[in-house]
Every structure is written in C-alpha cells, then in structure tokens.
PDB file of N, CA and C in Angstrom:
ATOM      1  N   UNK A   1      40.564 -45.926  25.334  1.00  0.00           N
ATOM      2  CA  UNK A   1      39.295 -46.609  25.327  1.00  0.00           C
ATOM      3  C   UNK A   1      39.468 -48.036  24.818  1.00  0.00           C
ATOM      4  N   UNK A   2      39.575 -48.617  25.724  1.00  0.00           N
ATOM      5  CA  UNK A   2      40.110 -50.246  25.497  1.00  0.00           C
ATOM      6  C   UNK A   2      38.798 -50.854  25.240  1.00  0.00           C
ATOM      7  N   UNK A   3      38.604 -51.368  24.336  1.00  0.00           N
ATOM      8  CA  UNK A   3      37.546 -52.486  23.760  1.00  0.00           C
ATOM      9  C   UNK A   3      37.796 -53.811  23.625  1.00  0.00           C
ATOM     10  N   UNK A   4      36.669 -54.472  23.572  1.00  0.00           N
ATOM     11  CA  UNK A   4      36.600 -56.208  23.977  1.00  0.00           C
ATOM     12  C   UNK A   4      37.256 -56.587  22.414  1.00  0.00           C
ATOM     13  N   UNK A   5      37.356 -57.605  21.941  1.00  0.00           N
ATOM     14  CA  UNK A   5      37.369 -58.335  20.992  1.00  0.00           C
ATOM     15  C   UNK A   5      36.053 -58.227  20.601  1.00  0.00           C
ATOM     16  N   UNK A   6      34.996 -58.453  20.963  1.00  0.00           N
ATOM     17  CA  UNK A   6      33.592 -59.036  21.185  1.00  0.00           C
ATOM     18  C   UNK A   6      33.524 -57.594  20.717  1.00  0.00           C
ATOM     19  N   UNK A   7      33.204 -56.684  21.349  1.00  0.00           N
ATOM     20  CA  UNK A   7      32.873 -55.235  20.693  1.00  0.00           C
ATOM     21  C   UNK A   7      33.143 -54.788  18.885  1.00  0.00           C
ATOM     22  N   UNK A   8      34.529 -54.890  19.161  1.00  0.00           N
ATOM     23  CA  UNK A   8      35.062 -54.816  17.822  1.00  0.00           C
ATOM     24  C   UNK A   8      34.919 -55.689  16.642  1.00  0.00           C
ATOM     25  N   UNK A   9      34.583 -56.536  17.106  1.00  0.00           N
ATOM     26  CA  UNK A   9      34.130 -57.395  15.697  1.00  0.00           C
ATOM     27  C   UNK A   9      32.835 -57.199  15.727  1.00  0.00           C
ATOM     28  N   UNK A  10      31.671 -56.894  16.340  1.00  0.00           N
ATOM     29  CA  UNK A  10      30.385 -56.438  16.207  1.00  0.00           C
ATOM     30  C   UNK A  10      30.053 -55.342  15.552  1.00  0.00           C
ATOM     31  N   UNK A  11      31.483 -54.056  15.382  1.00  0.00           N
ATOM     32  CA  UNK A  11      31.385 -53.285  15.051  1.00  0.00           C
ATOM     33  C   UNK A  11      31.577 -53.202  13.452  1.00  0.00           C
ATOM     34  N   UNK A  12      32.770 -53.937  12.940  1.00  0.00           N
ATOM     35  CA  UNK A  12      33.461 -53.579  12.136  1.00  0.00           C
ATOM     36  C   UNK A  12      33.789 -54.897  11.203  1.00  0.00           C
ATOM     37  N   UNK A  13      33.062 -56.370  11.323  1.00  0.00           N
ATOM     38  CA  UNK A  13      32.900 -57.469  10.783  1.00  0.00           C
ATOM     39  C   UNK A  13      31.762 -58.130  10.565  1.00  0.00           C
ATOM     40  N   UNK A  14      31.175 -57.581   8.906  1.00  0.00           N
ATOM     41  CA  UNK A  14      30.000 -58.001   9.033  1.00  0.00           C
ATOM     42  C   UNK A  14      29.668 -59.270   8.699  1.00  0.00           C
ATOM     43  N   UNK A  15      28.650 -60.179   8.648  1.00  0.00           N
ATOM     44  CA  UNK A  15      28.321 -61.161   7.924  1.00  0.00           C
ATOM     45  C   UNK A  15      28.291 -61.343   6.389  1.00  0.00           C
ATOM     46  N   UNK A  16      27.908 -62.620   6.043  1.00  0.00           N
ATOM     47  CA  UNK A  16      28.295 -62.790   4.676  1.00  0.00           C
ATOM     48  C   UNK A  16      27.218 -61.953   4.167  1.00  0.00           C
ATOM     49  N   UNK A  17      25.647 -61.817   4.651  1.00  0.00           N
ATOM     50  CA  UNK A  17      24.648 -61.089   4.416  1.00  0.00           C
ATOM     51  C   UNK A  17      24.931 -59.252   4.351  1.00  0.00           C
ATOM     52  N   UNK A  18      26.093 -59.203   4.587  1.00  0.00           N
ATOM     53  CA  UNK A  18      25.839 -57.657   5.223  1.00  0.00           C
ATOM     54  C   UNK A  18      26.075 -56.869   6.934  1.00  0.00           C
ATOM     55  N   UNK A  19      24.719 -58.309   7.440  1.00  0.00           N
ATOM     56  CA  UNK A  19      24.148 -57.931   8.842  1.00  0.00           C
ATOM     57  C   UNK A  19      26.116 -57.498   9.911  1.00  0.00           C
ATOM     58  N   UNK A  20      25.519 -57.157  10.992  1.00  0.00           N
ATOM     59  CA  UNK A  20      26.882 -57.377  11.554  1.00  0.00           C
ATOM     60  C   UNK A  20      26.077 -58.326  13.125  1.00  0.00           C
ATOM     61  N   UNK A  21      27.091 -58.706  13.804  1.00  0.00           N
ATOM     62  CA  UNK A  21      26.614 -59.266  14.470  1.00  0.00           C
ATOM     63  C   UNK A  21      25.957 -58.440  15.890  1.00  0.00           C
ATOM     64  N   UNK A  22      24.997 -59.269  16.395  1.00  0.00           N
ATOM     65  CA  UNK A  22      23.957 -58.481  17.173  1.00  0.00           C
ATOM     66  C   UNK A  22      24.502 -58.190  18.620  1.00  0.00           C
ATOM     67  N   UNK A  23      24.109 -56.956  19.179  1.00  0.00           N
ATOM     68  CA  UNK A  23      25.201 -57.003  20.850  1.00  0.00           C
ATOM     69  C   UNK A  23      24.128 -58.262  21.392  1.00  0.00           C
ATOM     70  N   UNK A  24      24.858 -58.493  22.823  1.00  0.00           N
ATOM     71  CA  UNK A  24      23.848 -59.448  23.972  1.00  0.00           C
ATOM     72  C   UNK A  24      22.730 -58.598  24.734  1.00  0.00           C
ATOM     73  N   UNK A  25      22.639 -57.966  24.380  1.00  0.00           N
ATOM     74  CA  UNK A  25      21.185 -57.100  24.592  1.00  0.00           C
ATOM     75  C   UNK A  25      20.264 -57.405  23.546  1.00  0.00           C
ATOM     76  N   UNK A  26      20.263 -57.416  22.611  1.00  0.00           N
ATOM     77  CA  UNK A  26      19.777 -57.573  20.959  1.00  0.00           C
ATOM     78  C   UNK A  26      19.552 -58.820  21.512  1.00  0.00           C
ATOM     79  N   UNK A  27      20.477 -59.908  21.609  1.00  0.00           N
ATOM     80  CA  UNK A  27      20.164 -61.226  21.388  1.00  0.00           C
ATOM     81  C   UNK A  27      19.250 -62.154  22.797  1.00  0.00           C
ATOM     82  N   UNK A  28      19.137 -61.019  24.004  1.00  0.00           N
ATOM     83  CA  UNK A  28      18.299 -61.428  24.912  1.00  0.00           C
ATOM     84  C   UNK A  28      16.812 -60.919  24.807  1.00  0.00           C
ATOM     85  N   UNK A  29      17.119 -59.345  23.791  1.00  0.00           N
ATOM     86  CA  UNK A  29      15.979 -59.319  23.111  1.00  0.00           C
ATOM     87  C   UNK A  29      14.637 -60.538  22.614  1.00  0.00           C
ATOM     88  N   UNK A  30      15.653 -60.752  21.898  1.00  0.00           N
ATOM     89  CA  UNK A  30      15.258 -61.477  20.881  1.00  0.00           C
ATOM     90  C   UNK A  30      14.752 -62.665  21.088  1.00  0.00           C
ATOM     91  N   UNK A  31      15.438 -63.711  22.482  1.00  0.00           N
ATOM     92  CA  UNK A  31      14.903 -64.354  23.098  1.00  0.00           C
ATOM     93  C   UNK A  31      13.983 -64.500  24.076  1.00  0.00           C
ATOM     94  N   UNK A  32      13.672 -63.185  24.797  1.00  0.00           N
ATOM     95  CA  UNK A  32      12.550 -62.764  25.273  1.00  0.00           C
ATOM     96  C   UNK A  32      11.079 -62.370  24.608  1.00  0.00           C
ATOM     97  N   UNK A  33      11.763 -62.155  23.418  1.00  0.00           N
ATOM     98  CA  UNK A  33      10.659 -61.866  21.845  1.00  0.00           C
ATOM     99  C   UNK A  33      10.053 -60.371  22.377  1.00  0.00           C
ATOM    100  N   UNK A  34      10.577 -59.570  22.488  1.00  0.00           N
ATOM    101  CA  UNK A  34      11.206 -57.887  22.658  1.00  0.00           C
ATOM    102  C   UNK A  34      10.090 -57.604  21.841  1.00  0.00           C
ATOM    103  N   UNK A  35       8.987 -56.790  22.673  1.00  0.00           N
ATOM    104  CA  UNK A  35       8.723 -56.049  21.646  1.00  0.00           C
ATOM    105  C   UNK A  35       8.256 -54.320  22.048  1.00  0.00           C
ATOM    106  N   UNK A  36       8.560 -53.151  21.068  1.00  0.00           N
ATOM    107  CA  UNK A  36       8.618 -51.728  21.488  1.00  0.00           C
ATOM    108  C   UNK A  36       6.993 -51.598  21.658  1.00  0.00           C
ATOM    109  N   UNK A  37       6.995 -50.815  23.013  1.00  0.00           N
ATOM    110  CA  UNK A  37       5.907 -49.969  23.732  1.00  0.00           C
ATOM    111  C   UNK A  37       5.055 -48.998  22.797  1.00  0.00           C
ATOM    112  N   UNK A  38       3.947 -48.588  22.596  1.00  0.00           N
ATOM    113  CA  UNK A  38       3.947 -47.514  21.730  1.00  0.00           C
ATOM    114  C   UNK A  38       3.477 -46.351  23.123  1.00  0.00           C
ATOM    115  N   UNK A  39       3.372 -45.104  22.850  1.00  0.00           N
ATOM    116  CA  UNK A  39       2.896 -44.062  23.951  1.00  0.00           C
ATOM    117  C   UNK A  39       2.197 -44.040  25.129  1.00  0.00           C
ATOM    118  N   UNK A  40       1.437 -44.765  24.866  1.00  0.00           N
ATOM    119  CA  UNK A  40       0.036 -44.984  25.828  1.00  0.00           C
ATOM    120  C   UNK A  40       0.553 -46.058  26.716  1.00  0.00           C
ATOM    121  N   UNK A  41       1.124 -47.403  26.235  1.00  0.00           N
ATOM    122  CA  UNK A  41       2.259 -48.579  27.020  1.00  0.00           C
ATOM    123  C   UNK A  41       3.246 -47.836  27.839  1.00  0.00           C
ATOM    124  N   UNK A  42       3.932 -46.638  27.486  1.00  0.00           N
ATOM    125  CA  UNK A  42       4.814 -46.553  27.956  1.00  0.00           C
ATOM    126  C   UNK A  42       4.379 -45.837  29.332  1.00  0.00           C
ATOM    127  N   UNK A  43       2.938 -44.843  29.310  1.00  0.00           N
ATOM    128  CA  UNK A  43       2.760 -43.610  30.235  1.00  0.00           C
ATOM    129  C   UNK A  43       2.113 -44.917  31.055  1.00  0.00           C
ATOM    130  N   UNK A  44       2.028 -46.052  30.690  1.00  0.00           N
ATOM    131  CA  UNK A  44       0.499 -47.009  31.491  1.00  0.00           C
ATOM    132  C   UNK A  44       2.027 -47.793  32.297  1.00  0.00           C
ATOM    133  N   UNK A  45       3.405 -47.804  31.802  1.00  0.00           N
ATOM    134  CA  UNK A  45       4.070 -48.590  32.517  1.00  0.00           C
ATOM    135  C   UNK A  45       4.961 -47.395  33.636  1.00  0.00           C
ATOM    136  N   UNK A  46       4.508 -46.530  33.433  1.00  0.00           N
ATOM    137  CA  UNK A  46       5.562 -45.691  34.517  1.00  0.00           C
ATOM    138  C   UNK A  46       4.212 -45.220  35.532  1.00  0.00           C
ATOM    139  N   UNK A  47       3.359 -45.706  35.238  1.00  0.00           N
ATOM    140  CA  UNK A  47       2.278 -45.237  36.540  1.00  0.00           C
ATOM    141  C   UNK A  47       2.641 -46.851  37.138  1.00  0.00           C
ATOM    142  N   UNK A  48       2.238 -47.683  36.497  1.00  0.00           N
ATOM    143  CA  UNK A  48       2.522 -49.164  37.424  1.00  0.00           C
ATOM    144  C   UNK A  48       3.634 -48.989  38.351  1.00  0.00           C
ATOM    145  N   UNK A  49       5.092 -48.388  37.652  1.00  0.00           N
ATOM    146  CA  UNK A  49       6.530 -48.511  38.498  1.00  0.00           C
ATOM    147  C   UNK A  49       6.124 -47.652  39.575  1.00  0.00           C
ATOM    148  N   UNK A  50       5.811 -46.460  39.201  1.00  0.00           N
ATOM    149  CA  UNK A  50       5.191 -45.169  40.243  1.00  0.00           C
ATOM    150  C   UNK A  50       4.809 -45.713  41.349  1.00  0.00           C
ATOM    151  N   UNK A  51       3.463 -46.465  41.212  1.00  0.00           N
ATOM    152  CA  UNK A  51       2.441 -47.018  42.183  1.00  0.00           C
ATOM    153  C   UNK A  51       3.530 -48.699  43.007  1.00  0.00           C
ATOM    154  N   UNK A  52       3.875 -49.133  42.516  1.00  0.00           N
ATOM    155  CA  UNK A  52       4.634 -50.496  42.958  1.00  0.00           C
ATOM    156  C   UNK A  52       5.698 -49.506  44.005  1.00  0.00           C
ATOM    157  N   UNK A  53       6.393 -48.959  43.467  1.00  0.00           N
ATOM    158  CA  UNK A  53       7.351 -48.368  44.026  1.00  0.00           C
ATOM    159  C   UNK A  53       8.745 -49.205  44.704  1.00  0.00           C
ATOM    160  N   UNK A  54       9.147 -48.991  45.983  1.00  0.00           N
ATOM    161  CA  UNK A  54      10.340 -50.246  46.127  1.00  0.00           C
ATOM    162  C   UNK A  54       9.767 -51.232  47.126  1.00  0.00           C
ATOM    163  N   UNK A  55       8.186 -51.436  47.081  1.00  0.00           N
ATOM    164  CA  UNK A  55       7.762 -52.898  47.344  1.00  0.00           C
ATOM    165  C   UNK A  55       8.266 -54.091  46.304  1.00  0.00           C
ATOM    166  N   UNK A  56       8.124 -54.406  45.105  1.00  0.00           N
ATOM    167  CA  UNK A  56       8.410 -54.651  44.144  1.00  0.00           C
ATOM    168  C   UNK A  56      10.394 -54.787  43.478  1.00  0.00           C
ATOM    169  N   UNK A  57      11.121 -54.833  43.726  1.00  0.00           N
ATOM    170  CA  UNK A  57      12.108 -54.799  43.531  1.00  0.00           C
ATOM    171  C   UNK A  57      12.304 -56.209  42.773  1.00  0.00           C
ATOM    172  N   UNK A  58      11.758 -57.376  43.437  1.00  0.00           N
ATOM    173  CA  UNK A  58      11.774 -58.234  42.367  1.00  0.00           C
ATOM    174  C   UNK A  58      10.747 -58.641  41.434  1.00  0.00           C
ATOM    175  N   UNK A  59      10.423 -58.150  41.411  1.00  0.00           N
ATOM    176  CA  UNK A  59       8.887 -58.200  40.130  1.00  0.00           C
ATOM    177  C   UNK A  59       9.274 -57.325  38.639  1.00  0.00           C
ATOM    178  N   UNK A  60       9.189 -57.946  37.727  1.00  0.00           N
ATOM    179  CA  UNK A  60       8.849 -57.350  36.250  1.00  0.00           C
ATOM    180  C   UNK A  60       7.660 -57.215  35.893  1.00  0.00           C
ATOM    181  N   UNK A  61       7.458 -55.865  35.649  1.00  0.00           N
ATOM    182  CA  UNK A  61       6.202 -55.619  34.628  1.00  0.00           C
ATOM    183  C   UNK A  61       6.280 -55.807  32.982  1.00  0.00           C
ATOM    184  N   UNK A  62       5.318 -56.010  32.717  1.00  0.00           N
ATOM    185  CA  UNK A  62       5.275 -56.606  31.294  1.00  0.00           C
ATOM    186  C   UNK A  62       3.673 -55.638  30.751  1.00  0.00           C
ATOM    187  N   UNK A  63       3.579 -54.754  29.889  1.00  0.00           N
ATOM    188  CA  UNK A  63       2.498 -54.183  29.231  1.00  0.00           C
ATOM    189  C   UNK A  63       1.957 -54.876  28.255  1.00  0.00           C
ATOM    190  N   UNK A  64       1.197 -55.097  28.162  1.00  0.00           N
ATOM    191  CA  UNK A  64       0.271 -55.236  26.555  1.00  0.00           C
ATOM    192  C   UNK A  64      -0.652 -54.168  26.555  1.00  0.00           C
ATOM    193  N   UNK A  65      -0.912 -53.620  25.955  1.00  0.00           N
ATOM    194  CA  UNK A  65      -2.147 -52.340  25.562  1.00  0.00           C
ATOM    195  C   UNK A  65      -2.184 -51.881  27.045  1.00  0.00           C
ATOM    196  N   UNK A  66      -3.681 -52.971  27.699  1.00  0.00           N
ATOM    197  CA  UNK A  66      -4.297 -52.403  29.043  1.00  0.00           C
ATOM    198  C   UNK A  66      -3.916 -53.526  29.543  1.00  0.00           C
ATOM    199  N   UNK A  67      -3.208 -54.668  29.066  1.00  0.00           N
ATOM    200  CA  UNK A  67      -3.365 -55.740  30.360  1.00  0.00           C
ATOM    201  C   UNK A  67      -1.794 -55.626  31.024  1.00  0.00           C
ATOM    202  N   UNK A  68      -1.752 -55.530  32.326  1.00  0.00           N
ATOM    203  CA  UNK A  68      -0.325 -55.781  32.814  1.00  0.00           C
ATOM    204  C   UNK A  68      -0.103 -57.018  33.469  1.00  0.00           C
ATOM    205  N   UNK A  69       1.223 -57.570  33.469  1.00  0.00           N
ATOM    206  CA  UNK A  69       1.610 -58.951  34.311  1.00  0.00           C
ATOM    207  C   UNK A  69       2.397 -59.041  34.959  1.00  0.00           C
ATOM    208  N   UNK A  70       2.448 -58.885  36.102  1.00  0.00           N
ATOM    209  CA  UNK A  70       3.673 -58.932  36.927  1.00  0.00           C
ATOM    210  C   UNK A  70       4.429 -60.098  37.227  1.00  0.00           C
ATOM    211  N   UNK A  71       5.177 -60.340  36.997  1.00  0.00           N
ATOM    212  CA  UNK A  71       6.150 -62.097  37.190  1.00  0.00           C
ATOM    213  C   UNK A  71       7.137 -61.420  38.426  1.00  0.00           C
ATOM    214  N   UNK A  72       7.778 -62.824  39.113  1.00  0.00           N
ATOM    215  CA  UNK A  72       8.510 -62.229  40.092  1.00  0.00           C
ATOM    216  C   UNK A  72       8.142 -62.281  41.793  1.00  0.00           C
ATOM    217  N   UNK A  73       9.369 -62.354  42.558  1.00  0.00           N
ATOM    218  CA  UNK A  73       9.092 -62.500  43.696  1.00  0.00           C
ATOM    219  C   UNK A  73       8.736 -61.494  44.857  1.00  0.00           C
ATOM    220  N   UNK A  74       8.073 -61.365  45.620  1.00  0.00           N
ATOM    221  CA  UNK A  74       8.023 -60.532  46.798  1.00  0.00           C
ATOM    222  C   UNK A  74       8.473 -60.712  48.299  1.00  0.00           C
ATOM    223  N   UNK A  75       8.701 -59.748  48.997  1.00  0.00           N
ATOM    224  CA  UNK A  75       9.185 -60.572  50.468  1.00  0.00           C
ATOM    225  C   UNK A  75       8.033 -60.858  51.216  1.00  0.00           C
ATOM    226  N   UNK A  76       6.944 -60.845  51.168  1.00  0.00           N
ATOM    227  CA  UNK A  76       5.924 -61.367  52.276  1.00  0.00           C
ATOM    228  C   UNK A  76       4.239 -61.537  51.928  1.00  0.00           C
ATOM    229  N   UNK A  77       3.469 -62.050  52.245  1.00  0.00           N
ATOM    230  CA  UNK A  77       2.360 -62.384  51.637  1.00  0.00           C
ATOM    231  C   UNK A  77       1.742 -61.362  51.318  1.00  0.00           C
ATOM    232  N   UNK A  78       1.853 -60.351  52.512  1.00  0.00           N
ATOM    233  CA  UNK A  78       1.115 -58.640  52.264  1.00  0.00           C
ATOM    234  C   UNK A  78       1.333 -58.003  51.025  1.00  0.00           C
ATOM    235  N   UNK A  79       2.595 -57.781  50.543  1.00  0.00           N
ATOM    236  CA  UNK A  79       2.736 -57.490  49.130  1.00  0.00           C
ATOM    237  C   UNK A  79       2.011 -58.388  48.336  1.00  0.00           C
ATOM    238  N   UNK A  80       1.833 -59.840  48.586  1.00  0.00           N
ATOM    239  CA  UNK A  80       1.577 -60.315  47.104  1.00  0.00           C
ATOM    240  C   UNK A  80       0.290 -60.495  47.117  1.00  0.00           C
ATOM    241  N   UNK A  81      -0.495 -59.532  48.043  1.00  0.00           N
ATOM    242  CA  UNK A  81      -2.065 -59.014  47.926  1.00  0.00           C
ATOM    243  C   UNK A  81      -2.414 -57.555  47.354  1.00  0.00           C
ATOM    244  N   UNK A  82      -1.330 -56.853  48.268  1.00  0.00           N
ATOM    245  CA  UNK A  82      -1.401 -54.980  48.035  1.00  0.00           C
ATOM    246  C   UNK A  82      -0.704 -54.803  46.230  1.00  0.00           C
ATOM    247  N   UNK A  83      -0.085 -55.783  45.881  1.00  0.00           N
ATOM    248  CA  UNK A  83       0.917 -55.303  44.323  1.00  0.00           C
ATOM    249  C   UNK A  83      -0.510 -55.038  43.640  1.00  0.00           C
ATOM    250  N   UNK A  84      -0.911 -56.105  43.216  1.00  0.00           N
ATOM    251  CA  UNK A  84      -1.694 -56.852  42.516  1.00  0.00           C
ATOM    252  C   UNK A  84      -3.083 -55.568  42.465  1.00  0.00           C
ATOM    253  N   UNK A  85      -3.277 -55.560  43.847  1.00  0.00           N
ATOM    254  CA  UNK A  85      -4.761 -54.577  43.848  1.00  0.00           C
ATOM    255  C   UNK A  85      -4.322 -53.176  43.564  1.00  0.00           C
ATOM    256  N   UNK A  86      -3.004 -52.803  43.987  1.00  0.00           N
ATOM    257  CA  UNK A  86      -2.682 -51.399  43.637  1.00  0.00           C
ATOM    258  C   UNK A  86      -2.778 -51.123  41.823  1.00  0.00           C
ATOM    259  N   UNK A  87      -2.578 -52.063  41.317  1.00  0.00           N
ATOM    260  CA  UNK A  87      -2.315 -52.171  40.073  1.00  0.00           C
ATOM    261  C   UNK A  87      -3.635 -51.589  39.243  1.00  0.00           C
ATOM    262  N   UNK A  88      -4.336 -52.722  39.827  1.00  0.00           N
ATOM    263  CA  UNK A  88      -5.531 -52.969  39.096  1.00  0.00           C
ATOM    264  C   UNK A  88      -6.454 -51.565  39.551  1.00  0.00           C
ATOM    265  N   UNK A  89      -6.328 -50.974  40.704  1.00  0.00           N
ATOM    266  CA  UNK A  89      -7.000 -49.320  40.716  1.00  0.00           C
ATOM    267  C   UNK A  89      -6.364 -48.260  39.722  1.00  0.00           C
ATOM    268  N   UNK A  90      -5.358 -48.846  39.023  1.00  0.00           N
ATOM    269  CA  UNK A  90      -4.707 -47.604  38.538  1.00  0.00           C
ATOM    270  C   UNK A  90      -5.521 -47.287  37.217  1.00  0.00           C
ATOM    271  N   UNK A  91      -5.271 -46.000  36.289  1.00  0.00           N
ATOM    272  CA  UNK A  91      -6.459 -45.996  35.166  1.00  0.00           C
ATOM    273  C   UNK A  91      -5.657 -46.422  34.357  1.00  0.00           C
ATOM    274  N   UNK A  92      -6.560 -46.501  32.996  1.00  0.00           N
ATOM    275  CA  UNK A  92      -5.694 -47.797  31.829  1.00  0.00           C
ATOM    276  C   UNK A  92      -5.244 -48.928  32.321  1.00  0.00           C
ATOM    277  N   UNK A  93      -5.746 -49.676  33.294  1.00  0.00           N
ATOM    278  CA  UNK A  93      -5.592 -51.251  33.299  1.00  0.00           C
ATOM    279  C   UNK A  93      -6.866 -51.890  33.335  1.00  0.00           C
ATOM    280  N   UNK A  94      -6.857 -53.029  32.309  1.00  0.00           N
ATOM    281  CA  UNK A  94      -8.370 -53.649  32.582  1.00  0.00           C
ATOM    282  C   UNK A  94      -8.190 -54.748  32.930  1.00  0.00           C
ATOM    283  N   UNK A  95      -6.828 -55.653  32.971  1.00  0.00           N
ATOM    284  CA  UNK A  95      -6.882 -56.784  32.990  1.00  0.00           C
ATOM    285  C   UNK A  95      -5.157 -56.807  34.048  1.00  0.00           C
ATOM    286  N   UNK A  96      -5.125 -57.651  35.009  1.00  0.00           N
ATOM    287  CA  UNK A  96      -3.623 -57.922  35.909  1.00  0.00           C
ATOM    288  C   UNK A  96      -3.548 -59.194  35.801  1.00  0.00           C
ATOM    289  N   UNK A  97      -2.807 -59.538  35.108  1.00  0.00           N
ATOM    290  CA  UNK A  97      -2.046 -61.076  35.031  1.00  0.00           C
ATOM    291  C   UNK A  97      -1.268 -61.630  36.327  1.00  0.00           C
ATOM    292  N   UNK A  98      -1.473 -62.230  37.530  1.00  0.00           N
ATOM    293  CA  UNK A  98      -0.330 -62.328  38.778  1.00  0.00           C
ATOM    294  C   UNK A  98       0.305 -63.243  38.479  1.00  0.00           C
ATOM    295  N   UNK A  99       1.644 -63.305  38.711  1.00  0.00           N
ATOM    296  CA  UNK A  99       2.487 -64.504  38.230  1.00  0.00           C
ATOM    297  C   UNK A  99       3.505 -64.417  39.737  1.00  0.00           C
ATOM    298  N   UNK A 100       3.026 -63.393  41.087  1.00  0.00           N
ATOM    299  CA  UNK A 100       3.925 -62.989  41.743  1.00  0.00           C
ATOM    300  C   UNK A 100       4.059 -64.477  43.030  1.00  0.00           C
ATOM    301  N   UNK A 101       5.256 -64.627  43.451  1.00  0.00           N
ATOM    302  CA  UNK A 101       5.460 -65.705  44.570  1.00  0.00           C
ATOM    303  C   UNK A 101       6.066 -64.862  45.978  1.00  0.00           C
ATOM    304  N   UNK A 102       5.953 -65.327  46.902  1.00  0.00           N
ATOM    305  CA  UNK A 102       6.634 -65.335  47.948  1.00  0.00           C
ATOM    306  C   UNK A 102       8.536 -65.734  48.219  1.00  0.00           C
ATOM    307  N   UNK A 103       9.287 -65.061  48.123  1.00  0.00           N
ATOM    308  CA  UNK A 103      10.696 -65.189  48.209  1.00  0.00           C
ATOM    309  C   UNK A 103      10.635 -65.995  49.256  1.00  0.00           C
TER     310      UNK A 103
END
C-alpha cells in the first residue's frame, strides 16, 4: 500500500498547534464554506437528484432548509425550463434559486 508523501505527512506530522494538516477535500471544503445537511436537507436533496435525474448531469444542487439552487449547465433550452419547474412541484421546496445556463 504505497502512499503519497502528501498522505503521510497528513497523517503522522502535526502542527505546532497539535492540528495535523487538512486532506484537499477538507480544504475545498472549506473554501466552498461546507456546510453539514441536517435530516430533512438531506431526504429534500435526494428527491431533487431523484426528480432531475440524468437531465442534469451538469448542474449542482445546493439545499438550505426549503430553498434549493441549482448552478450549472444544461444541454438545451427545454431543460433549463423543465429542471427548474420539476423542482419547484416537489414537496419541501418553497423557494428555487436558477443559476442554470445553456452549454
């Protein structure tokens, strides 16, 4: 099990604080400003994926409570009418943010 450099010092070299250093998941986290789903986010984001299905391939969903936002591109104008309204019929959404473009 061959490991990076990069791995191994994340693992096993901590900072002067203690901390050790963060993987690049953590740190895209972090720049995205990451934040955890609680129950109700999570069942409200797998009905969105459900309903989008593989129209959507380039689109991210993004939850807040009830509002969802989709960012991201689509292949043709029809999707970037049908995403949007499929969304907004689903239950637990009150609010659809569109951020979607045409590829």
């Amino acid at each position: 099990m061959a490991k990076t450099y990069d791995e191994i010092e994340r693992k096993n070299v901590p900072y002067a604080d203690s901390s050790f250093k963060p993987s690049p998941e953590q740190v895209q986290q972090a720049k995205d400003g990451f934040r955890a789903l609680d129950a109700d986010e999570q069942a409200l984001g797998a009905r969105v994926h459900a309903a989008l299905g593989s129209d959507a391939k380039g689109v991210t969903v993004e939850i807040d409570r009830d509002r969802v936002t989709l960012r991201g591109t689509v292949a043709n104008t029809s999707a970037l009418t049908s995403i949007p309204d499929r969304v907004r019929g689903l239950d637990g959404v009150s609010d659809v943010v569109d951020q979607l473009s045409v590829a």
